[in-house]
PDB file of N, CA and C in Angstrom:
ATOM      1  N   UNK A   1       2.860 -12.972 -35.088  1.00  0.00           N
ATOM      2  CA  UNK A   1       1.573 -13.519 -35.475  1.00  0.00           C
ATOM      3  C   UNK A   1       1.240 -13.003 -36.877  1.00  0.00           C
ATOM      4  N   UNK A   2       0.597 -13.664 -37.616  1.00  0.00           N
ATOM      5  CA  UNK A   2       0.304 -13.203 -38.988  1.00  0.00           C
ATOM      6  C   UNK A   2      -1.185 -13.004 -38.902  1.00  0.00           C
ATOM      7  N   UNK A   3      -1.461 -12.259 -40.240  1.00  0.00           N
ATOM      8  CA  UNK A   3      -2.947 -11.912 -40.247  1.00  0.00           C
ATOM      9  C   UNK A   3      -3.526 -12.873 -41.236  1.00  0.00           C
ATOM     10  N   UNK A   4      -4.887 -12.730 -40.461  1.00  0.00           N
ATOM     11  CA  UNK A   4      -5.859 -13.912 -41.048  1.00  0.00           C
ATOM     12  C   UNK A   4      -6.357 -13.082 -42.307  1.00  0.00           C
ATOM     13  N   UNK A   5      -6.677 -13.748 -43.307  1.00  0.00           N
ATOM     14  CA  UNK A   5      -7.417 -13.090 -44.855  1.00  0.00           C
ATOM     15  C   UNK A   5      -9.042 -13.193 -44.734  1.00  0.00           C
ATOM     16  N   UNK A   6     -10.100 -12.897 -44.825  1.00  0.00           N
ATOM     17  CA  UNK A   6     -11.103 -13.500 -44.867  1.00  0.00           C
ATOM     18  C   UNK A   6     -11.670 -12.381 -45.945  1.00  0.00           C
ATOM     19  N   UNK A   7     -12.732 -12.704 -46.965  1.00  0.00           N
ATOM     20  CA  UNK A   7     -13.004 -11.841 -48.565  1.00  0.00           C
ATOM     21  C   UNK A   7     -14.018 -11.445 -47.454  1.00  0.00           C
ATOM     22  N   UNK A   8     -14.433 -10.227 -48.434  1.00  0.00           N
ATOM     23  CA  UNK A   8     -15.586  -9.187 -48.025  1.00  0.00           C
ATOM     24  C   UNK A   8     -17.079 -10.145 -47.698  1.00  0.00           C
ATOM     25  N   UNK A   9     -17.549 -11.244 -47.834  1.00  0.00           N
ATOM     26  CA  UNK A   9     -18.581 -12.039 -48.308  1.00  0.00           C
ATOM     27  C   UNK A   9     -18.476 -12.579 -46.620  1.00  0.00           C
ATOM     28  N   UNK A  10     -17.395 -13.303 -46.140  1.00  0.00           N
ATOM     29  CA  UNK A  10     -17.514 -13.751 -45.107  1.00  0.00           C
ATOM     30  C   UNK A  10     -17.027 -12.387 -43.958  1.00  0.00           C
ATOM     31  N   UNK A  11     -16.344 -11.390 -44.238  1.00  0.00           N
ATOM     32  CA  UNK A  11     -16.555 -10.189 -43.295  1.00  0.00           C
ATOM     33  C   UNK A  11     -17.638  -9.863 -42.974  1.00  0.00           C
ATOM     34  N   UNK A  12     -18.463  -9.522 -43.946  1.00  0.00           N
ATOM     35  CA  UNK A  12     -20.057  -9.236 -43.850  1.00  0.00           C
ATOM     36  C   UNK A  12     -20.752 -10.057 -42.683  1.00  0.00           C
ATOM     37  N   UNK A  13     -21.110 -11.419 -43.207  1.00  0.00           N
ATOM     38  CA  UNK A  13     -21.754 -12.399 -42.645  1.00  0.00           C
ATOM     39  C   UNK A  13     -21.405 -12.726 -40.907  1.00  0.00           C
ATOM     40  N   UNK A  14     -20.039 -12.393 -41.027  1.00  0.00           N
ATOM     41  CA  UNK A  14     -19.366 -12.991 -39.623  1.00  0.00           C
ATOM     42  C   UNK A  14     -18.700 -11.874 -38.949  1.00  0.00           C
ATOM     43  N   UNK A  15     -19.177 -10.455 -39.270  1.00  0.00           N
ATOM     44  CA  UNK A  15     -18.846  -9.401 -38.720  1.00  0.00           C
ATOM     45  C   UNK A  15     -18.684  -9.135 -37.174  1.00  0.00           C
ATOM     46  N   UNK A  16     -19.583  -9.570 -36.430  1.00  0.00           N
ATOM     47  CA  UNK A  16     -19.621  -9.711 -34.763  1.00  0.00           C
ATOM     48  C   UNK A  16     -18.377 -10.571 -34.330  1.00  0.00           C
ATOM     49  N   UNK A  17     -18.046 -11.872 -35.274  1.00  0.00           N
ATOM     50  CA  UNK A  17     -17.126 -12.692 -34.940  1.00  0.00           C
ATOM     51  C   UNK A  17     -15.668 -12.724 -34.893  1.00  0.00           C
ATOM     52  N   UNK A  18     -15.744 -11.583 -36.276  1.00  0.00           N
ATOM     53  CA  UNK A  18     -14.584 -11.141 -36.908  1.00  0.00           C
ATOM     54  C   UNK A  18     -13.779 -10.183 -35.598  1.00  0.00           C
ATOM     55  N   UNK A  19     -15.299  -9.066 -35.342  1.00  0.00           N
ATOM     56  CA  UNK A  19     -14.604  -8.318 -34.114  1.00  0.00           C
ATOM     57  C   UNK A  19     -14.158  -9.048 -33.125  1.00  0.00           C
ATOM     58  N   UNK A  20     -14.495  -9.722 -32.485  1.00  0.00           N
ATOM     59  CA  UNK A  20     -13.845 -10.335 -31.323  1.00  0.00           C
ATOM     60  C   UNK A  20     -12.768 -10.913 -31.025  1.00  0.00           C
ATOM     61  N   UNK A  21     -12.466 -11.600 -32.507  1.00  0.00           N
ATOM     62  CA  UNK A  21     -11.358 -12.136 -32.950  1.00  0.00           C
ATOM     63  C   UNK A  21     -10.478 -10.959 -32.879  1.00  0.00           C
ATOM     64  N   UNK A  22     -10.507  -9.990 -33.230  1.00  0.00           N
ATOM     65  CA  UNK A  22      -9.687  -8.482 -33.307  1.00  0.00           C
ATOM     66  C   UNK A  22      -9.378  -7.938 -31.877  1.00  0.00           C
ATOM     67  N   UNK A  23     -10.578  -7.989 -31.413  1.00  0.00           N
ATOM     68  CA  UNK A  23     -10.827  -7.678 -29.930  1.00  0.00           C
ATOM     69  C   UNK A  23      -9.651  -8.480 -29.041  1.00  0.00           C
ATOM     70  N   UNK A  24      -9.487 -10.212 -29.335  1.00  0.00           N
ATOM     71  CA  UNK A  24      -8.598 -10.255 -28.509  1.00  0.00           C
ATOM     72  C   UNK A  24      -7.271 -10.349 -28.719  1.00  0.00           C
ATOM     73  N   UNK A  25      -6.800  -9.509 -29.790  1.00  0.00           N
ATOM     74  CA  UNK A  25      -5.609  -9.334 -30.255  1.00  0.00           C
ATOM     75  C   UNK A  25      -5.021  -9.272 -32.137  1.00  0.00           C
ATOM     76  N   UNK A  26      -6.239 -10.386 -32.438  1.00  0.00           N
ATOM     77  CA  UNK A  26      -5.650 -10.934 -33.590  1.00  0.00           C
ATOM     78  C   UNK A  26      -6.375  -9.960 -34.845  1.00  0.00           C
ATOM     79  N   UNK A  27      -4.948 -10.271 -35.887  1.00  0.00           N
ATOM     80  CA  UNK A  27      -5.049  -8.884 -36.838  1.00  0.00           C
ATOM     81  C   UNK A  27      -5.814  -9.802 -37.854  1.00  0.00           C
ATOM     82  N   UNK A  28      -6.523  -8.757 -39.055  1.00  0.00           N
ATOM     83  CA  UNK A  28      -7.855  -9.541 -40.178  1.00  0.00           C
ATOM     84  C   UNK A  28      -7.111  -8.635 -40.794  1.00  0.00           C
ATOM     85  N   UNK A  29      -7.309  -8.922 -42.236  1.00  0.00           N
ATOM     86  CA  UNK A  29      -7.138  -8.463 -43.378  1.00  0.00           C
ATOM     87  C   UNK A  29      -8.170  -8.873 -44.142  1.00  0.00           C
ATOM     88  N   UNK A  30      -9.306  -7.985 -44.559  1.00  0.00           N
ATOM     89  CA  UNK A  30     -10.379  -8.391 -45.559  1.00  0.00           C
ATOM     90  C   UNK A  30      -9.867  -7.673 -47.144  1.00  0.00           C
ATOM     91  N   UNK A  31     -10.743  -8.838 -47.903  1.00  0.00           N
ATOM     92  CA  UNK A  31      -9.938  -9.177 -49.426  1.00  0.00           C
ATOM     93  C   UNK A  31     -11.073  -8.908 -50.351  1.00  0.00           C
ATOM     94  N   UNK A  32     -11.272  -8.506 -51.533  1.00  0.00           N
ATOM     95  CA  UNK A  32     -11.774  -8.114 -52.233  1.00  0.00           C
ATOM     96  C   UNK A  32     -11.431  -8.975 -53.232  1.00  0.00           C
ATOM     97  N   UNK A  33     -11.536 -10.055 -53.835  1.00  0.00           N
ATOM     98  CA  UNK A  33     -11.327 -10.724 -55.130  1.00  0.00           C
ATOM     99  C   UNK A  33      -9.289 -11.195 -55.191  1.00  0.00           C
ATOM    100  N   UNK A  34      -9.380 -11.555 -53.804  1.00  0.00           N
ATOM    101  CA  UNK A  34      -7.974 -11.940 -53.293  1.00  0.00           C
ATOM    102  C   UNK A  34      -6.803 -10.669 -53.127  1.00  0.00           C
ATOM    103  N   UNK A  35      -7.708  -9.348 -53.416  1.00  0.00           N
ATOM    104  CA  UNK A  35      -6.189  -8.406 -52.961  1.00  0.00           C
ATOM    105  C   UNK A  35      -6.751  -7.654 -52.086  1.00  0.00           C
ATOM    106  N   UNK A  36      -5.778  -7.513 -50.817  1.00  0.00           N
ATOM    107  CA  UNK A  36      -6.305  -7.289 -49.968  1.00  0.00           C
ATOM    108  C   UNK A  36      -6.870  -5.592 -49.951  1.00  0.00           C
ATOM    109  N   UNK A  37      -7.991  -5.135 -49.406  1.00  0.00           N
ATOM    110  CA  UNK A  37      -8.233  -3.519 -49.231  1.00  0.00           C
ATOM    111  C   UNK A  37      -7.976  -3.325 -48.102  1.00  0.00           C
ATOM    112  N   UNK A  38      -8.517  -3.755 -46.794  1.00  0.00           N
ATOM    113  CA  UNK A  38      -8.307  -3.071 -45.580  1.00  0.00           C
ATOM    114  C   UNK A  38      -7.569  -4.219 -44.315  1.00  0.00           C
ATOM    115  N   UNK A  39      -7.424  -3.340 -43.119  1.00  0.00           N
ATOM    116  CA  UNK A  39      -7.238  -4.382 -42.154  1.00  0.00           C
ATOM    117  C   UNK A  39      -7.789  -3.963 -40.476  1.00  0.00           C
ATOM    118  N   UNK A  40      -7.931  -4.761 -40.119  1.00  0.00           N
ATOM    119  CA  UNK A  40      -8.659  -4.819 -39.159  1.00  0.00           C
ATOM    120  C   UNK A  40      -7.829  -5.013 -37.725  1.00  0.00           C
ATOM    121  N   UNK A  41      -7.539  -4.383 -37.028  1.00  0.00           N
ATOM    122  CA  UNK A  41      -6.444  -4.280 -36.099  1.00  0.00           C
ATOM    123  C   UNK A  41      -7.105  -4.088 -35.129  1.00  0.00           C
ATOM    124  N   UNK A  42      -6.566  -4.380 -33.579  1.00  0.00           N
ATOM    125  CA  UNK A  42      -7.204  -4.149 -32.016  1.00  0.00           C
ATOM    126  C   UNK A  42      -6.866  -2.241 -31.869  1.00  0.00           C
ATOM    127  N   UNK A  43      -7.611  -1.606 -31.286  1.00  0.00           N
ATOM    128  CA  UNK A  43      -7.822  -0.114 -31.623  1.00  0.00           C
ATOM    129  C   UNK A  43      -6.862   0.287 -29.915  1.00  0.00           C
ATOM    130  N   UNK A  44      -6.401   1.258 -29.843  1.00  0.00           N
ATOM    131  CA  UNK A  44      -5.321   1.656 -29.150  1.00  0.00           C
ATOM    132  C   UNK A  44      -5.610   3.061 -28.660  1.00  0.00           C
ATOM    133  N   UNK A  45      -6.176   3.592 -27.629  1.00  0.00           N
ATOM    134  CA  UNK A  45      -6.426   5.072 -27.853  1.00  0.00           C
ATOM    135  C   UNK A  45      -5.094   5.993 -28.008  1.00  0.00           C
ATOM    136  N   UNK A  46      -5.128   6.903 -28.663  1.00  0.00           N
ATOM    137  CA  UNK A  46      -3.930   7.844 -28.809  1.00  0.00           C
ATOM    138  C   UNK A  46      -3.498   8.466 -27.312  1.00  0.00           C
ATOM    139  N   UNK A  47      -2.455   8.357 -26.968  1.00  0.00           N
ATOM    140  CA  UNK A  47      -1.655   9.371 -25.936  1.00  0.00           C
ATOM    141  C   UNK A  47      -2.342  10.753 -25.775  1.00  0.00           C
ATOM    142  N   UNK A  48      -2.483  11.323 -25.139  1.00  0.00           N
ATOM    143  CA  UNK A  48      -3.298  12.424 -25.301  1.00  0.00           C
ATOM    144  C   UNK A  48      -2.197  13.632 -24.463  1.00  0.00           C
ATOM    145  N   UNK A  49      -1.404  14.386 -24.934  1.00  0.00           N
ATOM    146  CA  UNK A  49      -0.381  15.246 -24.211  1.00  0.00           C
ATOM    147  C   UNK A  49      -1.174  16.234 -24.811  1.00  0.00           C
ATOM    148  N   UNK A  50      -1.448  17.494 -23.405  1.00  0.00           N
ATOM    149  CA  UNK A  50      -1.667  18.590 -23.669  1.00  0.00           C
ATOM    150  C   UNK A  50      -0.498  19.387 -23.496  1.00  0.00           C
ATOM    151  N   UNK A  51       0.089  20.661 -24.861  1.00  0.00           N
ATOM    152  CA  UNK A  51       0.980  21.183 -24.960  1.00  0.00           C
ATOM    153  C   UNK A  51       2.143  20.619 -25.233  1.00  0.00           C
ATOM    154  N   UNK A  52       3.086  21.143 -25.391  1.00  0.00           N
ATOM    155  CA  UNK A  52       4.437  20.593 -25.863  1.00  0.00           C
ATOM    156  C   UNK A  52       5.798  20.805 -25.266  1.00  0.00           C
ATOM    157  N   UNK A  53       5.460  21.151 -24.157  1.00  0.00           N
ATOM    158  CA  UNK A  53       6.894  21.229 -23.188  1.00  0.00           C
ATOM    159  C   UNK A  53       6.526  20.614 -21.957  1.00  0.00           C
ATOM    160  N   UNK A  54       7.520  19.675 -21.070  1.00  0.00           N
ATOM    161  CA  UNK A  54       7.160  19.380 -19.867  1.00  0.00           C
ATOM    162  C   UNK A  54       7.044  20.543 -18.868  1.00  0.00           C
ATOM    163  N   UNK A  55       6.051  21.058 -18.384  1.00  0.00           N
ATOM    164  CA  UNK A  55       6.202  22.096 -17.286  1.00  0.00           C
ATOM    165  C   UNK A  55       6.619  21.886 -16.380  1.00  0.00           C
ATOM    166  N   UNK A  56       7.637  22.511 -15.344  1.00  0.00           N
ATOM    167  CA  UNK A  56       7.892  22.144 -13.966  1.00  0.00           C
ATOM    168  C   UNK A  56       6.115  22.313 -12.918  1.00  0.00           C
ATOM    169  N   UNK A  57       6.236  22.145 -12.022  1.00  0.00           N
ATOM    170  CA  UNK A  57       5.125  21.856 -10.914  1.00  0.00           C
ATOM    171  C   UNK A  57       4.770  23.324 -10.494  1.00  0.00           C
ATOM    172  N   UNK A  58       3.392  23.188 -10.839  1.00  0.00           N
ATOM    173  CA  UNK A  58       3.390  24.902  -9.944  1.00  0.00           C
ATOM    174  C   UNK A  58       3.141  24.633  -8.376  1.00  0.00           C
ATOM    175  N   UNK A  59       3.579  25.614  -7.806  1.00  0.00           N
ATOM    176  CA  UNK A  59       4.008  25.612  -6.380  1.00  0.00           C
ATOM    177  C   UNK A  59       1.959  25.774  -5.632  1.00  0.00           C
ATOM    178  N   UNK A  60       2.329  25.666  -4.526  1.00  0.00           N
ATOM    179  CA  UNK A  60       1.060  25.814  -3.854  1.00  0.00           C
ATOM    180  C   UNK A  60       1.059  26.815  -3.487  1.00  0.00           C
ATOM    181  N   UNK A  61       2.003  27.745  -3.059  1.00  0.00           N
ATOM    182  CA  UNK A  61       1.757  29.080  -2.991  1.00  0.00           C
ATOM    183  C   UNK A  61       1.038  30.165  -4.236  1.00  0.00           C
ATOM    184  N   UNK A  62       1.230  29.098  -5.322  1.00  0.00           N
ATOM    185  CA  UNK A  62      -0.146  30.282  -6.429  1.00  0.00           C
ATOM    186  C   UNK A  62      -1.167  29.988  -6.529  1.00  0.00           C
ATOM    187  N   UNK A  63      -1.765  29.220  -5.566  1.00  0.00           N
ATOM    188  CA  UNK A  63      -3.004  28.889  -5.094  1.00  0.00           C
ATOM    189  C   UNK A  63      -3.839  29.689  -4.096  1.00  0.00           C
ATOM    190  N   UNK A  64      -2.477  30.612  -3.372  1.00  0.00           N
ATOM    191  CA  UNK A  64      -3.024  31.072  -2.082  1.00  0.00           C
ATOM    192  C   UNK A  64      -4.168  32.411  -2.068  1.00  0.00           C
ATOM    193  N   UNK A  65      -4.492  33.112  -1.479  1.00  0.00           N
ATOM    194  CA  UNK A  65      -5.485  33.850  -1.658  1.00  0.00           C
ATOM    195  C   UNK A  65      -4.837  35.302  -1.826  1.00  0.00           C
ATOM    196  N   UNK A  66      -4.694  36.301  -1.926  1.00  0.00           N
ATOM    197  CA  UNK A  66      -4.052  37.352  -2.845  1.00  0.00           C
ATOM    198  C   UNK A  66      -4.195  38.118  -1.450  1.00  0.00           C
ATOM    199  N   UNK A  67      -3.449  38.729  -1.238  1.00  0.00           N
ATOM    200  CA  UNK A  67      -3.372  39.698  -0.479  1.00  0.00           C
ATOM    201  C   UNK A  67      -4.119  41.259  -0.578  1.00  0.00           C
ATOM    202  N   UNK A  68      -4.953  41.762   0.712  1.00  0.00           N
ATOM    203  CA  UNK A  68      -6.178  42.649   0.553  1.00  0.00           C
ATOM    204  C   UNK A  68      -5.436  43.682  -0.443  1.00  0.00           C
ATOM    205  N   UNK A  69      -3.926  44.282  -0.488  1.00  0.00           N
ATOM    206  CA  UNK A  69      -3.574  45.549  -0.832  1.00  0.00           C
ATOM    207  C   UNK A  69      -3.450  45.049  -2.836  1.00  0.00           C
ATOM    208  N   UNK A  70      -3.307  43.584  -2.824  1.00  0.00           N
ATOM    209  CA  UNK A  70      -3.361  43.362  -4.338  1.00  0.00           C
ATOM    210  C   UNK A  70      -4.411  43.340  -4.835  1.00  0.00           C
ATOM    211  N   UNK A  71      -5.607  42.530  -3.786  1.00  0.00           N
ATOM    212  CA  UNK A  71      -7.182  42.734  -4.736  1.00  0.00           C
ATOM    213  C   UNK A  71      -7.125  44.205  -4.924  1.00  0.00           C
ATOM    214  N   UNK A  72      -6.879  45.226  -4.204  1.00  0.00           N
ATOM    215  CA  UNK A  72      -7.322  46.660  -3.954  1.00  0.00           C
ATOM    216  C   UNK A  72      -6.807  47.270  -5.497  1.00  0.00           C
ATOM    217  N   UNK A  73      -5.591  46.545  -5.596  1.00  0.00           N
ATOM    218  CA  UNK A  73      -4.712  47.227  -6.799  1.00  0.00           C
ATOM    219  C   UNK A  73      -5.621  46.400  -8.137  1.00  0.00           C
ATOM    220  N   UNK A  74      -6.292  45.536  -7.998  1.00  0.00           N
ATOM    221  CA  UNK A  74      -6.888  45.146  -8.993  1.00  0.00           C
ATOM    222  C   UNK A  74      -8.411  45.649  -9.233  1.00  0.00           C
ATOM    223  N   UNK A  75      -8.918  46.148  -8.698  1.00  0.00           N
ATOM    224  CA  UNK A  75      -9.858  46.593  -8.168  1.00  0.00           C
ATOM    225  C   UNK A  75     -11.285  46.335  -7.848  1.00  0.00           C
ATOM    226  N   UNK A  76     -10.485  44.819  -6.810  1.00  0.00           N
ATOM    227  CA  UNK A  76     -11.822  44.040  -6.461  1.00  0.00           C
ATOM    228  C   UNK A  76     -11.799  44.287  -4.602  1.00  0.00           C
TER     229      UNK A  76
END
């Protein structure tokens, strides 16, 4: 698909229209005196990975409740 051109004059004016047009896929390129400055693309949220190694699974046993002689050693 190619992108549509439309100058800063009709971006302005037809701004709500422009988005939607974007919204359902299609790319804008607004023009400034025929060269283009910006473009207008459908927005994508970023991947969001916390950290940088895959961790294996922690087990359910480090969930479990601590044993009386370890709280003792911790000294709760």
């Amino acid at each position: 698909m190619t992108a549509v051109v439309v100058n800063v004059h009709e971006a302005k004016t037809n701004l709500s229209r422009i988005l939607a047009r974007v919204e359902a896929g299609e790319e804008i390129i607004i023009a400034r005196g025929g060269k283009p400055v910006a473009r207008l693309e459908p927005f994508t949220a970023p991947e969001i990975r916390l950290g940088f190694l895959d961790l294996p699974a922690i087990p359910d046993e480090f969930f479990a409740p601590l044993a009386d002689e370890e709280l003792a050693a911790w000294g709760l």
